[in-house]
C-alpha atoms as a PDB file:
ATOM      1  CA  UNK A   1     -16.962  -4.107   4.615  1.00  0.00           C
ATOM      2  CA  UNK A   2     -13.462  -4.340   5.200  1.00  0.00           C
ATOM      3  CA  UNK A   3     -10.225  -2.439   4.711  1.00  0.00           C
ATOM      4  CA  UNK A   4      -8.109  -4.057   2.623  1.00  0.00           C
ATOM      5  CA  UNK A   5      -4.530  -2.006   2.569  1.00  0.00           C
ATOM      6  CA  UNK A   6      -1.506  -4.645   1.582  1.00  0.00           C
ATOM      7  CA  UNK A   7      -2.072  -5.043  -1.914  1.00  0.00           C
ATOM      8  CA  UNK A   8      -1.868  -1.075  -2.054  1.00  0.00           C
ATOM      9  CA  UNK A   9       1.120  -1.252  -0.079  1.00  0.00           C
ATOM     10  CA  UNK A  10       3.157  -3.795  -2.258  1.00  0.00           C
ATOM     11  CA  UNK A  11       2.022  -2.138  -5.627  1.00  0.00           C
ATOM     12  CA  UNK A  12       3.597   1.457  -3.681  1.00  0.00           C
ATOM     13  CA  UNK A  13       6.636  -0.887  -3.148  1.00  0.00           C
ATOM     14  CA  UNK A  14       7.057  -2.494  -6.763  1.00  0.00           C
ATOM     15  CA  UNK A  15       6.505   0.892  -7.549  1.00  0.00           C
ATOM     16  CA  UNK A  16       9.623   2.011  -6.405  1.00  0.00           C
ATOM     17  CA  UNK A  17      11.185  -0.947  -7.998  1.00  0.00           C
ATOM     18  CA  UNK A  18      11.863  -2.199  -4.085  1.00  0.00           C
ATOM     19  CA  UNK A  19      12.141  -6.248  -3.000  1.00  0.00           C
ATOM     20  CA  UNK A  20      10.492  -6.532   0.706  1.00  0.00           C
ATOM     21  CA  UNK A  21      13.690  -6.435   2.386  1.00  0.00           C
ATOM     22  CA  UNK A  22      14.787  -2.939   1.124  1.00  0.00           C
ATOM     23  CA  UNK A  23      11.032  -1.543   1.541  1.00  0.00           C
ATOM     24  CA  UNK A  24      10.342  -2.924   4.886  1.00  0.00           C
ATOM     25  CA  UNK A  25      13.981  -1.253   6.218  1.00  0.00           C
ATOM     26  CA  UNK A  26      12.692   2.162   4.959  1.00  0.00           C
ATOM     27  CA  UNK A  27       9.918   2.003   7.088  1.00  0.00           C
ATOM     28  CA  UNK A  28      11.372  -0.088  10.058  1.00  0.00           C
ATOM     29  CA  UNK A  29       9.684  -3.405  10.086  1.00  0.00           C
ATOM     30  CA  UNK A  30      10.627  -6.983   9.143  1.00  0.00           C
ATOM     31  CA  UNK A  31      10.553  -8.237   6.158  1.00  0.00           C
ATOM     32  CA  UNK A  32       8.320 -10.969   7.655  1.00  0.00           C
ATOM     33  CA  UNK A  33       6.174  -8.160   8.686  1.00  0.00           C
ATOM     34  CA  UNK A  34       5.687  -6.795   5.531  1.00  0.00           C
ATOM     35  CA  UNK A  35       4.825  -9.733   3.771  1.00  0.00           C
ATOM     36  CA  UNK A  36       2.252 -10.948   6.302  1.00  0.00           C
ATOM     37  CA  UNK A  37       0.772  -7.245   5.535  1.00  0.00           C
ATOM     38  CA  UNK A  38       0.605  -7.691   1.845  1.00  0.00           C
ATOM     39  CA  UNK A  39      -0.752 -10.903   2.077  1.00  0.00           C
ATOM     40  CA  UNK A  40      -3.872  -9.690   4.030  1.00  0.00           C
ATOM     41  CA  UNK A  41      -3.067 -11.661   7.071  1.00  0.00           C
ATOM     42  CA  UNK A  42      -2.449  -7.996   9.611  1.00  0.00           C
ATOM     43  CA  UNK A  43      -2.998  -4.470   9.171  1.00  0.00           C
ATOM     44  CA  UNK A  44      -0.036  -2.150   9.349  1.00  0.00           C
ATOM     45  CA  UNK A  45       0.377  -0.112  12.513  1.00  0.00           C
ATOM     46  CA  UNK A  46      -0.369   3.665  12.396  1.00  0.00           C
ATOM     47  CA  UNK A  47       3.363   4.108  12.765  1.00  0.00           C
ATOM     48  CA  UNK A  48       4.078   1.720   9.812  1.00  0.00           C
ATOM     49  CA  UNK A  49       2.012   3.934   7.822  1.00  0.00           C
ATOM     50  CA  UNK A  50       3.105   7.051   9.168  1.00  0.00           C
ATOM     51  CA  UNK A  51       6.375   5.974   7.792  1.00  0.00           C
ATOM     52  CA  UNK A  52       5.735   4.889   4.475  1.00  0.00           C
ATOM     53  CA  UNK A  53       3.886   8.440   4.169  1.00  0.00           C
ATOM     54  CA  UNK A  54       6.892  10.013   5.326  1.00  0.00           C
ATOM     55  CA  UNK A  55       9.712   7.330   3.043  1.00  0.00           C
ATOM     56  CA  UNK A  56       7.631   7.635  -0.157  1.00  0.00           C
ATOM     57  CA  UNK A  57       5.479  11.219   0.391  1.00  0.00           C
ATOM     58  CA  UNK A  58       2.510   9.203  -0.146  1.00  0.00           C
ATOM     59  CA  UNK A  59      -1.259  10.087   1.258  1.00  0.00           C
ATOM     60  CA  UNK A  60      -2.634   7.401   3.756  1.00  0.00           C
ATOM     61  CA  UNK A  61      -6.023   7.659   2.306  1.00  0.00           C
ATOM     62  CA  UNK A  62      -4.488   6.221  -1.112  1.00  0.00           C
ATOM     63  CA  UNK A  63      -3.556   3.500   0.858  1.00  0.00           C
ATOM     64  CA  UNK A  64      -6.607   2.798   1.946  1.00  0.00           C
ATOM     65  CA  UNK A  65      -9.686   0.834  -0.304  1.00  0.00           C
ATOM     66  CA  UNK A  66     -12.714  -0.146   1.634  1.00  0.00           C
ATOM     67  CA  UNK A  67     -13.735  -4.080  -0.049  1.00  0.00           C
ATOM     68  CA  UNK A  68     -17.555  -5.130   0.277  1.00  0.00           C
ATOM     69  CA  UNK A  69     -18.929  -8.250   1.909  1.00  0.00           C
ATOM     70  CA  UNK A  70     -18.331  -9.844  -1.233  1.00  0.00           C
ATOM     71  CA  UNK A  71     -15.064  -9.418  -1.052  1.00  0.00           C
ATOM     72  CA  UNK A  72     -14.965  -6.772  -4.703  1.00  0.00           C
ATOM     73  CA  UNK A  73     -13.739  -3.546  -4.204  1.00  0.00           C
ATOM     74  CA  UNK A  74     -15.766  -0.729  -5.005  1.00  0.00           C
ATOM     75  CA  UNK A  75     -12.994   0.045  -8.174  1.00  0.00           C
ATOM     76  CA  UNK A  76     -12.451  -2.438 -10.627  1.00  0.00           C
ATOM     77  CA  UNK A  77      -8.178  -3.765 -10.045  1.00  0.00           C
ATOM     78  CA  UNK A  78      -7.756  -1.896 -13.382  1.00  0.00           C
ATOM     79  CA  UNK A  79      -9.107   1.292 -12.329  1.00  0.00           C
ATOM     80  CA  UNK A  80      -7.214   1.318  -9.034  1.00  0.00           C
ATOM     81  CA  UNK A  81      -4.073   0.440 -11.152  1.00  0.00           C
ATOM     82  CA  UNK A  82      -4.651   3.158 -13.222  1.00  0.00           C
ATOM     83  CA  UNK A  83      -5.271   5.814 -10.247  1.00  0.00           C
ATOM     84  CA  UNK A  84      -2.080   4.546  -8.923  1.00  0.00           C
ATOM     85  CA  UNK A  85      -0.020   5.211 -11.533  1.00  0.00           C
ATOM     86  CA  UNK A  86      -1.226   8.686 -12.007  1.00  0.00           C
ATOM     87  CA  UNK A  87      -0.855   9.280  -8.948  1.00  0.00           C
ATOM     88  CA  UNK A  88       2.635   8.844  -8.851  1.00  0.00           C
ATOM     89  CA  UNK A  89       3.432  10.582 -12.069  1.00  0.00           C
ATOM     90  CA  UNK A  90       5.978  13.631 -11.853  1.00  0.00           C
ATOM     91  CA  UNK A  91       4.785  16.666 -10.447  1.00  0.00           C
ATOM     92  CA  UNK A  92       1.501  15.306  -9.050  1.00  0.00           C
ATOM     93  CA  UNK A  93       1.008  15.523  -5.483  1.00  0.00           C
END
């Protein structure tokens, strides 16, 4: 298994309605950064994600899907979709 956090992390930025330069200045990396993160190729820092909790009052654990060997996650892309976008509805914490 492996943790796979930047597509979660660029769907909490399109979210927002944010390109990768505005998003990655909230949280105080480079763009370059960022992209390299949602692209799979480096995991944020714990300070990265400290920040984007703090920017976008988001829980780290959302952030976080755990992929099998065979490279599915254990939710379907709709059904993370879908808990995404509840989870950001008003007044839901």
């Amino acid at each position: 298994m492996m943790i796979n956090i930047g597509p979660n992390i660029r769907r909490l930025r399109k979210l927002n309605i944010m390109n990768q330069v505005e998003f990655s200045s909230k949280i105080g990396i480079s763009q370059g950064n960022l992209s390299e993160i949602e692209q799979g190729n480096c995991n944020p820092s714990f300070d990265t994600l400290l920040a984007i909790k703090k920017q976008f009052n988001c829980n780290i654990d959302d952030l976080i899907i755990i992929v099998k060997s065979n490279n599915s996650s254990v939710l379907s892309v709709g059904e993370l979709s879908m808990i995404s976008n509840y989870r950001f509805l008003d007044g839901l914490d």
